[in-house]
C-alpha atoms as a PDB file:
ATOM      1  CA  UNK A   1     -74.498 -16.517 -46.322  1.00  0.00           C
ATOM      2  CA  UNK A   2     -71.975 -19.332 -46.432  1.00  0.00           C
ATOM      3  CA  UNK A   3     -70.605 -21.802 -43.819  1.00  0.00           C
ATOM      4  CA  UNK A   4     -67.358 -21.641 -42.644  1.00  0.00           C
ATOM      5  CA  UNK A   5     -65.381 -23.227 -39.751  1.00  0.00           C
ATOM      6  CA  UNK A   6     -65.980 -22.134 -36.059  1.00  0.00           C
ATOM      7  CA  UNK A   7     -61.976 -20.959 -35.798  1.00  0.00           C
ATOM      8  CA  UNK A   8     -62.671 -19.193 -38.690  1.00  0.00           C
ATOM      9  CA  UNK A   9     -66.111 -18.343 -37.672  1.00  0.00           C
ATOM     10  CA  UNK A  10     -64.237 -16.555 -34.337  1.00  0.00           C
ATOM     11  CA  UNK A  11     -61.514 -14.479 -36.356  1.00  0.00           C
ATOM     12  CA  UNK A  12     -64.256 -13.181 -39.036  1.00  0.00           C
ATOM     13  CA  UNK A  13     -66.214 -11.779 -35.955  1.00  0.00           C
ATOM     14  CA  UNK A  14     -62.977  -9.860 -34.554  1.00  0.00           C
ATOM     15  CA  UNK A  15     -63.255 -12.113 -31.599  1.00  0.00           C
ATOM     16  CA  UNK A  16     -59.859 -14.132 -31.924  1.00  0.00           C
ATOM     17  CA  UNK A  17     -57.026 -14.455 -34.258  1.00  0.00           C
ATOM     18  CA  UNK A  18     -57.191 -17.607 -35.832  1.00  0.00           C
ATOM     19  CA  UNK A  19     -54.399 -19.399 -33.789  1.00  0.00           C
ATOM     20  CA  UNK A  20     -56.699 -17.700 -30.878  1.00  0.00           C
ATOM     21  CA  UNK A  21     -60.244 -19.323 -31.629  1.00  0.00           C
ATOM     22  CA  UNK A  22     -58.231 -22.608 -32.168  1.00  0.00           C
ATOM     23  CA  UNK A  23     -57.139 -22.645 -28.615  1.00  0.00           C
ATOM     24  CA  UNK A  24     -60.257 -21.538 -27.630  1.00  0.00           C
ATOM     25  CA  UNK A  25     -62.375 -23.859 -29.134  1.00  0.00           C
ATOM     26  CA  UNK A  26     -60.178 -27.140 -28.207  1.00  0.00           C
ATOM     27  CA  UNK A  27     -60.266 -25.900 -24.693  1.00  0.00           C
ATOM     28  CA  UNK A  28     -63.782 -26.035 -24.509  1.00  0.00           C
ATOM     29  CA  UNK A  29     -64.536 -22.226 -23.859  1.00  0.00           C
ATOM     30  CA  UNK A  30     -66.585 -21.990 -26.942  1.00  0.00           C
ATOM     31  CA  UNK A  31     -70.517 -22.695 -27.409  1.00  0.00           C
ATOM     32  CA  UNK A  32     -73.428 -22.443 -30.351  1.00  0.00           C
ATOM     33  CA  UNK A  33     -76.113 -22.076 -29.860  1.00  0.00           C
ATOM     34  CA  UNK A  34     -75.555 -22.673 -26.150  1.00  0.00           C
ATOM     35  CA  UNK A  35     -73.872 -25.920 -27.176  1.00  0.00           C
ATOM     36  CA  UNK A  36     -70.343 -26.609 -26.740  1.00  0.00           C
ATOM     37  CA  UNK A  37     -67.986 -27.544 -29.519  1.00  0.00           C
ATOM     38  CA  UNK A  38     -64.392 -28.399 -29.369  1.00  0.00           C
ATOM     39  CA  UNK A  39     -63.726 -29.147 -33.174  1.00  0.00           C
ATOM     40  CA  UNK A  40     -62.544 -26.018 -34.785  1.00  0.00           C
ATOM     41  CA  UNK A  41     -63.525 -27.140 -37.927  1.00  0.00           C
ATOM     42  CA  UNK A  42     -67.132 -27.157 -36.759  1.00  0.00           C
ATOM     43  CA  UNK A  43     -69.289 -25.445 -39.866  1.00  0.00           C
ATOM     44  CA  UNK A  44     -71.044 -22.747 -38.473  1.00  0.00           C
ATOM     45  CA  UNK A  45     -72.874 -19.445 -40.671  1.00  0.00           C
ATOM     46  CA  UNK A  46     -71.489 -16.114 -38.917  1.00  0.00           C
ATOM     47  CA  UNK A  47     -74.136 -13.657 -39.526  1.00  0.00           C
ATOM     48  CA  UNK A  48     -76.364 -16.002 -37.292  1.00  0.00           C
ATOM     49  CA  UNK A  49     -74.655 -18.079 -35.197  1.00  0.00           C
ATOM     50  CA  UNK A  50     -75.234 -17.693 -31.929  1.00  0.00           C
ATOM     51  CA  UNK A  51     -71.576 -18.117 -30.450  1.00  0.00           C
ATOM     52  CA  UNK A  52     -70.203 -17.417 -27.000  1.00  0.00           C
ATOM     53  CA  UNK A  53     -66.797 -17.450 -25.386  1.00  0.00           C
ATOM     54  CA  UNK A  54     -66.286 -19.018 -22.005  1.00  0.00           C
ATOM     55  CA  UNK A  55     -69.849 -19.591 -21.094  1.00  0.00           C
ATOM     56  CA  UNK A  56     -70.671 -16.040 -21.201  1.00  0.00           C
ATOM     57  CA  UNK A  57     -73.387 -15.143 -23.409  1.00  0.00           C
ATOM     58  CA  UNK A  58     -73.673 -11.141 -24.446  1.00  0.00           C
ATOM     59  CA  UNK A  59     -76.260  -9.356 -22.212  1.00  0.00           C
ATOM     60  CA  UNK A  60     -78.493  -7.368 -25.061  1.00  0.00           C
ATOM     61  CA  UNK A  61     -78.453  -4.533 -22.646  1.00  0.00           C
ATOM     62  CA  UNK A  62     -74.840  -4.110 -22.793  1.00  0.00           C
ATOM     63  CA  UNK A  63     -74.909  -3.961 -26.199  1.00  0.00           C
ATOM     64  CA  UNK A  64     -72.702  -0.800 -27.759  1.00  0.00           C
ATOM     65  CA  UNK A  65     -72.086   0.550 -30.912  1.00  0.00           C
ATOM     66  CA  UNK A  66     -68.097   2.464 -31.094  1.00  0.00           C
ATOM     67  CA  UNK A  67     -66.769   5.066 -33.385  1.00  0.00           C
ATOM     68  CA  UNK A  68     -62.682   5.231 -33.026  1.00  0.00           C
ATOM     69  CA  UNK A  69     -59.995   7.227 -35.112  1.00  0.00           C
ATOM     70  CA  UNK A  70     -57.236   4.876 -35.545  1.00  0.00           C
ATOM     71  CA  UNK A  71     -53.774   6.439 -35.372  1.00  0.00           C
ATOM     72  CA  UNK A  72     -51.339   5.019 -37.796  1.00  0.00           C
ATOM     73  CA  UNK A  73     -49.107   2.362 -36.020  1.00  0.00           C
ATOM     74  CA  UNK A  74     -51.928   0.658 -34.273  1.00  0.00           C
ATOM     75  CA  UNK A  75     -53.093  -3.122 -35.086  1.00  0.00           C
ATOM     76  CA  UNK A  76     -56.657  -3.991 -34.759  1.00  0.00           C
ATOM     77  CA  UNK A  77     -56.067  -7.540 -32.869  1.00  0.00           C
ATOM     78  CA  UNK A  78     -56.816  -7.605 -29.561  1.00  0.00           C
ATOM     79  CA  UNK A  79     -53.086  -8.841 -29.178  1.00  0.00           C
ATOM     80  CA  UNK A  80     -50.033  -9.011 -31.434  1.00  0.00           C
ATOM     81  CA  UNK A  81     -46.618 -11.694 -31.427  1.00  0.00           C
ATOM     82  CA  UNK A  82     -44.462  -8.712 -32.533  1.00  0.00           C
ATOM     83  CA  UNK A  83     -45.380  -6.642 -29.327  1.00  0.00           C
ATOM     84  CA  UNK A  84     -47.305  -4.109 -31.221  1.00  0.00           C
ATOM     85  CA  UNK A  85     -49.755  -1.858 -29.807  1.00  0.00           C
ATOM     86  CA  UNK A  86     -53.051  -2.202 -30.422  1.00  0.00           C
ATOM     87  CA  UNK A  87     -56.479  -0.296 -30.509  1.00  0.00           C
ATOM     88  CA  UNK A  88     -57.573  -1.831 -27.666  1.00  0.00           C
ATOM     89  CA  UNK A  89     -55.014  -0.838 -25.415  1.00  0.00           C
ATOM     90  CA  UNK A  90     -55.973   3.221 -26.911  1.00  0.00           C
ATOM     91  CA  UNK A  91     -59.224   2.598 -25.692  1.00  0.00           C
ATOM     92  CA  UNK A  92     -60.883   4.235 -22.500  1.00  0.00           C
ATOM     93  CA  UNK A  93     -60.864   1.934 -19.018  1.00  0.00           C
ATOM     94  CA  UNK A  94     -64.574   1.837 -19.534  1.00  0.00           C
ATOM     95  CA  UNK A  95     -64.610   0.182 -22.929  1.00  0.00           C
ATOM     96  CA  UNK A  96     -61.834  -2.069 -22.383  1.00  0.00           C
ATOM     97  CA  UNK A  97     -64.389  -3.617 -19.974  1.00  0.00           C
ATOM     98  CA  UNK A  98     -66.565  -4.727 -22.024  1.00  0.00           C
ATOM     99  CA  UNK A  99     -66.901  -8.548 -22.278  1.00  0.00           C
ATOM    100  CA  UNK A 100     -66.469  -8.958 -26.160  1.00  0.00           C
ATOM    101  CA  UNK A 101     -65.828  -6.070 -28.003  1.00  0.00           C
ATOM    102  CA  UNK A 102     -64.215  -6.093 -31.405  1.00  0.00           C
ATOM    103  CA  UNK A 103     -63.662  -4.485 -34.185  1.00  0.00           C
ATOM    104  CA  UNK A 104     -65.919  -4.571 -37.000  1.00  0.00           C
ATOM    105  CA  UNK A 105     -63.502  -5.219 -40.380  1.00  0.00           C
ATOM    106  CA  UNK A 106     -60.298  -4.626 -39.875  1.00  0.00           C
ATOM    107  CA  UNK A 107     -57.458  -1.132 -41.012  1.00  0.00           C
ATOM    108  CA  UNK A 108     -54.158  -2.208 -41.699  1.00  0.00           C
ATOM    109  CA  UNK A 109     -51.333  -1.082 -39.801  1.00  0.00           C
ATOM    110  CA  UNK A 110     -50.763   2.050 -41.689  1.00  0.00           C
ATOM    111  CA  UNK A 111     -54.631   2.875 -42.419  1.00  0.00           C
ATOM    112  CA  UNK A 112     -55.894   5.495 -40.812  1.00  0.00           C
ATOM    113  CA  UNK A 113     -59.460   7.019 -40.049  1.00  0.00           C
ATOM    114  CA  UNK A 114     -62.921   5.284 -38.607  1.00  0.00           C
ATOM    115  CA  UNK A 115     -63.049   2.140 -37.308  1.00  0.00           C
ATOM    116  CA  UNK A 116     -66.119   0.486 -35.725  1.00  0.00           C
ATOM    117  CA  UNK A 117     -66.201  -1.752 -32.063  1.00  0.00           C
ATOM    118  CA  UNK A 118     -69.113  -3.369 -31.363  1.00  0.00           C
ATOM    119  CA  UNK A 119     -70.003  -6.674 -28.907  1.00  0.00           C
ATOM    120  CA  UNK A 120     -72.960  -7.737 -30.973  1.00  0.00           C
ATOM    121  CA  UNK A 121     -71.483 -10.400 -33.077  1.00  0.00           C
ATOM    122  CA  UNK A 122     -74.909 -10.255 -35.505  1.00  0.00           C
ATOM    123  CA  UNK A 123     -74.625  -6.574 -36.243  1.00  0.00           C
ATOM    124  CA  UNK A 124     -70.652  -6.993 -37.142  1.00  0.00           C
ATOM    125  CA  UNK A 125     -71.297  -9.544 -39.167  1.00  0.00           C
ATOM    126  CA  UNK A 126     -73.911  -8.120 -40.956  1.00  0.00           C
ATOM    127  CA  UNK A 127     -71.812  -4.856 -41.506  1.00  0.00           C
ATOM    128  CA  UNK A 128     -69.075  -6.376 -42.989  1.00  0.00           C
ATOM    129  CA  UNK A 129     -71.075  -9.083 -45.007  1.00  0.00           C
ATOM    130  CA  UNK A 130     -70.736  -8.019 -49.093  1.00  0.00           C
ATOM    131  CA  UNK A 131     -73.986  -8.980 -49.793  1.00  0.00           C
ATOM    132  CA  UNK A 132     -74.951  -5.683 -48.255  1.00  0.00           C
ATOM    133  CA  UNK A 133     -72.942  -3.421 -49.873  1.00  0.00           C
ATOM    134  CA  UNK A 134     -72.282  -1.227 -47.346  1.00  0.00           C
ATOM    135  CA  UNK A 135     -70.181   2.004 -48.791  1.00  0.00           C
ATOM    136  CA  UNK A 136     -66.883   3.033 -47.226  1.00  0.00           C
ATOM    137  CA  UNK A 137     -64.808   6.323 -47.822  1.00  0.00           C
ATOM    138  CA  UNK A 138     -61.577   6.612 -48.317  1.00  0.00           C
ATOM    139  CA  UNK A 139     -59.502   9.539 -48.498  1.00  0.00           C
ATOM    140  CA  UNK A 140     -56.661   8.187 -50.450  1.00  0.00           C
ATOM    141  CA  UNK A 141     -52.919   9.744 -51.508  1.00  0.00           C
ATOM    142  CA  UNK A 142     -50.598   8.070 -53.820  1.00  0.00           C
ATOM    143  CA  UNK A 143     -47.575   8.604 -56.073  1.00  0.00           C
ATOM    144  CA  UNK A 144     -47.665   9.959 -59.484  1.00  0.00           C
ATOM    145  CA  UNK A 145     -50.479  11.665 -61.484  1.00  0.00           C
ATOM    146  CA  UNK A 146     -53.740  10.063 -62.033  1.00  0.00           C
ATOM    147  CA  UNK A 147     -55.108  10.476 -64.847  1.00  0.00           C
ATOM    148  CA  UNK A 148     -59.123  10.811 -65.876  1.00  0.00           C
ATOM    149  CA  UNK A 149     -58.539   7.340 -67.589  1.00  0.00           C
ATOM    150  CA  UNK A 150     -57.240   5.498 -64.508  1.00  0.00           C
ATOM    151  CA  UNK A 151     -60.319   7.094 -62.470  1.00  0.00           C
ATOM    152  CA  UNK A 152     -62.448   5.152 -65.364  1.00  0.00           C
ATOM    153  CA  UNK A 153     -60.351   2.190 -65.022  1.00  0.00           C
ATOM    154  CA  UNK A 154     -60.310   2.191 -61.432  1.00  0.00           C
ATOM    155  CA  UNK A 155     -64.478   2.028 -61.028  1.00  0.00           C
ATOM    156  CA  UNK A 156     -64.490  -0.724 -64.351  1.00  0.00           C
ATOM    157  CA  UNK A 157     -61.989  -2.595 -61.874  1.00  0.00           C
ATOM    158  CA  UNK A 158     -58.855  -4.566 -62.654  1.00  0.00           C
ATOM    159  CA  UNK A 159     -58.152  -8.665 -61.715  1.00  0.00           C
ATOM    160  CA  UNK A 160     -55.784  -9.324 -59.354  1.00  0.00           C
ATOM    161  CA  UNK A 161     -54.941 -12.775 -57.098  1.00  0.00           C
ATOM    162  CA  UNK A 162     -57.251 -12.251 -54.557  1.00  0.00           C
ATOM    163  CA  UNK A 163     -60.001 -11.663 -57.505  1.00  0.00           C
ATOM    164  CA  UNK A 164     -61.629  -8.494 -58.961  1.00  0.00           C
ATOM    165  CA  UNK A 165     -60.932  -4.583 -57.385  1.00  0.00           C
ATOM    166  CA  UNK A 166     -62.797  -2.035 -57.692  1.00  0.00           C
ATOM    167  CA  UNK A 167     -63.755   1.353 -56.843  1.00  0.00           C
ATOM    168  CA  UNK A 168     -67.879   2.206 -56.682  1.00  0.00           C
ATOM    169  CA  UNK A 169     -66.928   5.748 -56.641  1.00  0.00           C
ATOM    170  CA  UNK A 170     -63.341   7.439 -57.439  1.00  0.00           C
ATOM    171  CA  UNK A 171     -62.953  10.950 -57.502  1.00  0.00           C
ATOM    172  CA  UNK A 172     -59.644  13.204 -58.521  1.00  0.00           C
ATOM    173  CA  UNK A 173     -59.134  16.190 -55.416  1.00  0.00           C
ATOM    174  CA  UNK A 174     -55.993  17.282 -56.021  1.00  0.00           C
ATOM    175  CA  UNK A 175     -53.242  15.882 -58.621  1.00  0.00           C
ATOM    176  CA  UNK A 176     -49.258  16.538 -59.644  1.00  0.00           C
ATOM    177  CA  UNK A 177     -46.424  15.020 -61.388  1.00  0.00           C
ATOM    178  CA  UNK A 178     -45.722  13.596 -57.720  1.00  0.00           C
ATOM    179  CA  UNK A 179     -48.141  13.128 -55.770  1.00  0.00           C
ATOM    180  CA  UNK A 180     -52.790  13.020 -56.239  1.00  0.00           C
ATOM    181  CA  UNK A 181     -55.489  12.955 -53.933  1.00  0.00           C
ATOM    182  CA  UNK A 182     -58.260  10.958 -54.080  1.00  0.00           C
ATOM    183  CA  UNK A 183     -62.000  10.109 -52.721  1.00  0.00           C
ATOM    184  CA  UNK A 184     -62.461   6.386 -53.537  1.00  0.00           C
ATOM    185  CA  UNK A 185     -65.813   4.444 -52.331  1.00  0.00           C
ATOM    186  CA  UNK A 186     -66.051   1.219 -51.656  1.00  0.00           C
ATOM    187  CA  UNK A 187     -68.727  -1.357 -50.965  1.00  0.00           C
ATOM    188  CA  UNK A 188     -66.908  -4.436 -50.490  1.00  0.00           C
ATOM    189  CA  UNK A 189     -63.714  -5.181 -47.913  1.00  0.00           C
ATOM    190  CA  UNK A 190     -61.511  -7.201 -49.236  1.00  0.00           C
ATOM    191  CA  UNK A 191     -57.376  -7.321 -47.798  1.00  0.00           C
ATOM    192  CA  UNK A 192     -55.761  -4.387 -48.641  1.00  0.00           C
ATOM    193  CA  UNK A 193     -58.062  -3.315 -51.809  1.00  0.00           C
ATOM    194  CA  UNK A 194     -57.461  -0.103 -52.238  1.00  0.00           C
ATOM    195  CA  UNK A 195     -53.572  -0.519 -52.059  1.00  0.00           C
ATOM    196  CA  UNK A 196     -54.174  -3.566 -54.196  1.00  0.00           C
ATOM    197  CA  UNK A 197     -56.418  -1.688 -56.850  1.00  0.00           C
ATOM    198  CA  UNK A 198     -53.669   1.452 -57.293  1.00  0.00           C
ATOM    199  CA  UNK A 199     -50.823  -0.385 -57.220  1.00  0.00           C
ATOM    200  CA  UNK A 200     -52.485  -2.481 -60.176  1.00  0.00           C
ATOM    201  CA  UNK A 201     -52.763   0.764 -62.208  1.00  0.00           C
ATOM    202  CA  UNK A 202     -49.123   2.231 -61.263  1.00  0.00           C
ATOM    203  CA  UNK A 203     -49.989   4.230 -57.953  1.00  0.00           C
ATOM    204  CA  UNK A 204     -48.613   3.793 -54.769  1.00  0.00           C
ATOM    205  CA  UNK A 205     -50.840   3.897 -51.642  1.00  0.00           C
ATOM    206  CA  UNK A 206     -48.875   6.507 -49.332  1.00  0.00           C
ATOM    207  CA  UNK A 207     -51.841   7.632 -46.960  1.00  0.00           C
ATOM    208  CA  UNK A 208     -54.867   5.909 -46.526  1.00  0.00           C
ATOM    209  CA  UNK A 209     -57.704   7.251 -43.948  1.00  0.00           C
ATOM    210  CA  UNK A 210     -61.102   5.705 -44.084  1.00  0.00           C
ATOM    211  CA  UNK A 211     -64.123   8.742 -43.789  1.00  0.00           C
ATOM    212  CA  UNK A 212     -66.886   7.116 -43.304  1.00  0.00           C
ATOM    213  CA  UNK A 213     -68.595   3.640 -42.673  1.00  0.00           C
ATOM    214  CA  UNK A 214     -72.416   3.880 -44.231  1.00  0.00           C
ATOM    215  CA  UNK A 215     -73.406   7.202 -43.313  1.00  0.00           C
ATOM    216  CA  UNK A 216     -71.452   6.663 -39.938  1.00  0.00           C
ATOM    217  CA  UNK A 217     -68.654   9.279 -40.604  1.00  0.00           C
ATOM    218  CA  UNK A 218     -64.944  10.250 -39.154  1.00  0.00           C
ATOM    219  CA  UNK A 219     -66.061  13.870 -38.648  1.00  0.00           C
ATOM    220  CA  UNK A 220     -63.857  15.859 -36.117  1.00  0.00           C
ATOM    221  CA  UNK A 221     -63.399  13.194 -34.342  1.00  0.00           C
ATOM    222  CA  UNK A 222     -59.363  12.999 -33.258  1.00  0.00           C
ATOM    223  CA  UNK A 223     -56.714  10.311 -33.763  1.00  0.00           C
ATOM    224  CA  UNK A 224     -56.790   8.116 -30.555  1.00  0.00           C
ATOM    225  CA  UNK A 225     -60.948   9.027 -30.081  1.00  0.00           C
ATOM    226  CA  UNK A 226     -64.015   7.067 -29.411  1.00  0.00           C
ATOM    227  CA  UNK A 227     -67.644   8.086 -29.715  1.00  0.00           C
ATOM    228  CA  UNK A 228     -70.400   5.676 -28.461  1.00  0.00           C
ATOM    229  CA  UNK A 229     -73.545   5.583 -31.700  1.00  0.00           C
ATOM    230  CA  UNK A 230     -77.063   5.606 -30.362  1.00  0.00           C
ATOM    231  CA  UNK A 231     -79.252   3.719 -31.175  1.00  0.00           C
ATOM    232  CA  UNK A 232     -81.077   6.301 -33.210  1.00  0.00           C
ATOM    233  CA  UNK A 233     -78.073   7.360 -35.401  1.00  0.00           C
ATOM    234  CA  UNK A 234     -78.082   3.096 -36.308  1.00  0.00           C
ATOM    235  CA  UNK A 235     -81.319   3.175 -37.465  1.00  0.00           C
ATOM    236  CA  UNK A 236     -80.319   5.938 -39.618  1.00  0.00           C
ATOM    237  CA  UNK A 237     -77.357   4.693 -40.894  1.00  0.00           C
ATOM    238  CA  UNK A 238     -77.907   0.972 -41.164  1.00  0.00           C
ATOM    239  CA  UNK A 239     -81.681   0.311 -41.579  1.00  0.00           C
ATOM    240  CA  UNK A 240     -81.579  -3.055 -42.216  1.00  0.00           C
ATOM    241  CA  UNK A 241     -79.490  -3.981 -39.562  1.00  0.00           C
ATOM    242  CA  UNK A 242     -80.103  -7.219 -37.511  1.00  0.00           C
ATOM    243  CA  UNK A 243     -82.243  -6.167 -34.361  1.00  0.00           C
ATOM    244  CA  UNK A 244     -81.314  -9.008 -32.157  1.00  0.00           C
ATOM    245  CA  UNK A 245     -79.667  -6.378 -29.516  1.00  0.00           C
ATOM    246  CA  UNK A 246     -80.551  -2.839 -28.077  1.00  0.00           C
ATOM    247  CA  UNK A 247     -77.911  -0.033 -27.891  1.00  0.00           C
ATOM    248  CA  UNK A 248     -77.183   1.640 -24.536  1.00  0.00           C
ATOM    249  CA  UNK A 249     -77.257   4.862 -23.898  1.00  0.00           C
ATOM    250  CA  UNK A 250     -73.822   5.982 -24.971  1.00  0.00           C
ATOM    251  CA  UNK A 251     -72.595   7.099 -21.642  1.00  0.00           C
ATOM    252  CA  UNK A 252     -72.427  10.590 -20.887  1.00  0.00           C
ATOM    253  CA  UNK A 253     -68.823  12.753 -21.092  1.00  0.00           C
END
């Protein structure tokens, strides 16, 4: 676990954009560890930092764990400059309620697939920390024909400027002169890696939908969709998950 600062702290969490926690902070809506701070470059460690916006600390019992299918054409901000729709505002009334929620990582623009909300601020952290190694699937399409080699070279892992990509798993479903379909697994989330990682060995990302997060998957769940994890099927999928909260009772449909 590293230290990083509070504005920084805020955006890693989902909870603000950068520009966001900024204002935040110098306003004096932000505490830690029940403390306020108004310097944004105030070094705090994420995965344990007790931080709260406006005063309001998280109620453990509220606590929720979300599955969504992100459509394509959604950002996962909670607002956007260029008037773009986010996945908060394809959320149900009831969830948009909820003091806090975020997304856990982030899907690009184009990404498709599962995406995770939660409130807890520990658990998020700790799902997207690399240390971990948490797997995520990818069903993955791109241009040309992929070859066994590039599957090899794609798990070995190539160097790139935001450091080394690679695949933990890559597997070949369907392939052409013009187009292949792929199962790539990840344990790591950095900006755009997968379109990073095939572009680096001559493919073109032109669908990506993420399957599963852990052993959390999309299933037949549709585009636009939410389904509230219990705290049983956490346990299951994330064992070692930080117990500082309790789940509710995903609400009944």
């Amino acid at each position: 676990m590293s230290r990083v600062p509070l504005e920084r702290a805020l955006s890693k969490l989902g909870l603000a954009s950068r520009t966001e926690a900024r204002k935040l902070i110098e306003s004096g809506k932000v505490k830690v560890h029940g403390k306020l701070q108004t310097n944004p470059l105030f070094p705090v460690t994420p995965e344990t930092a007790a931080i709260s916006i406006e005063g309001l600390a998280q109620a453990k019992q509220n606590q929720v764990l979300v599955a969504f299918h992100k459509p394509k054409g959604v950002i996962t901000t909670k607002s956007d400059e260029k008037n773009r729709k986010t996945v908060f505002e394809c959320l149900p009334t009831p969830l948009r309620a909820i003091k806090g929620l975020h997304t856990v990582g982030r899907l690009d623009l184009a990404t498709t697939g599962l995406l995770l909300l939660t409130n807890d601020t520990r658990l998020s952290a700790w799902l997207t920390d690399p240390k971990n190694e948490i797997p995520r699937t990818y069903h993955v399409s791109v241009r040309g024909k992929v070859s066994s080699d590039t599957l090899v070279r794609m798990q070995k892992g190539v160097t790139s400027e935001v450091g080394h990509l690679s695949a933990l798993q890559a597997q070949l479903r369907k392939s052409s002169e013009k187009e292949s379909h792929l199962i790539l697994t990840l344990d790591e989330g950095k900006n755009r890696e997968i379109r990073r990682l095939c572009e680096a060995l001559g493919h073109e990302v032109t669908a990506l939908k993420r399957l599963s997060y852990g052993t959390l998957e999309l299933g037949d769940l549709k585009p636009g969709d939410t389904r509230e994890i219990s705290a049983q099927e956490l346990e299951s999928a994330f064992p070692g998950h930080p117990r500082s909260s309790t789940l509710r009772a995903p609400t009944p449909k």
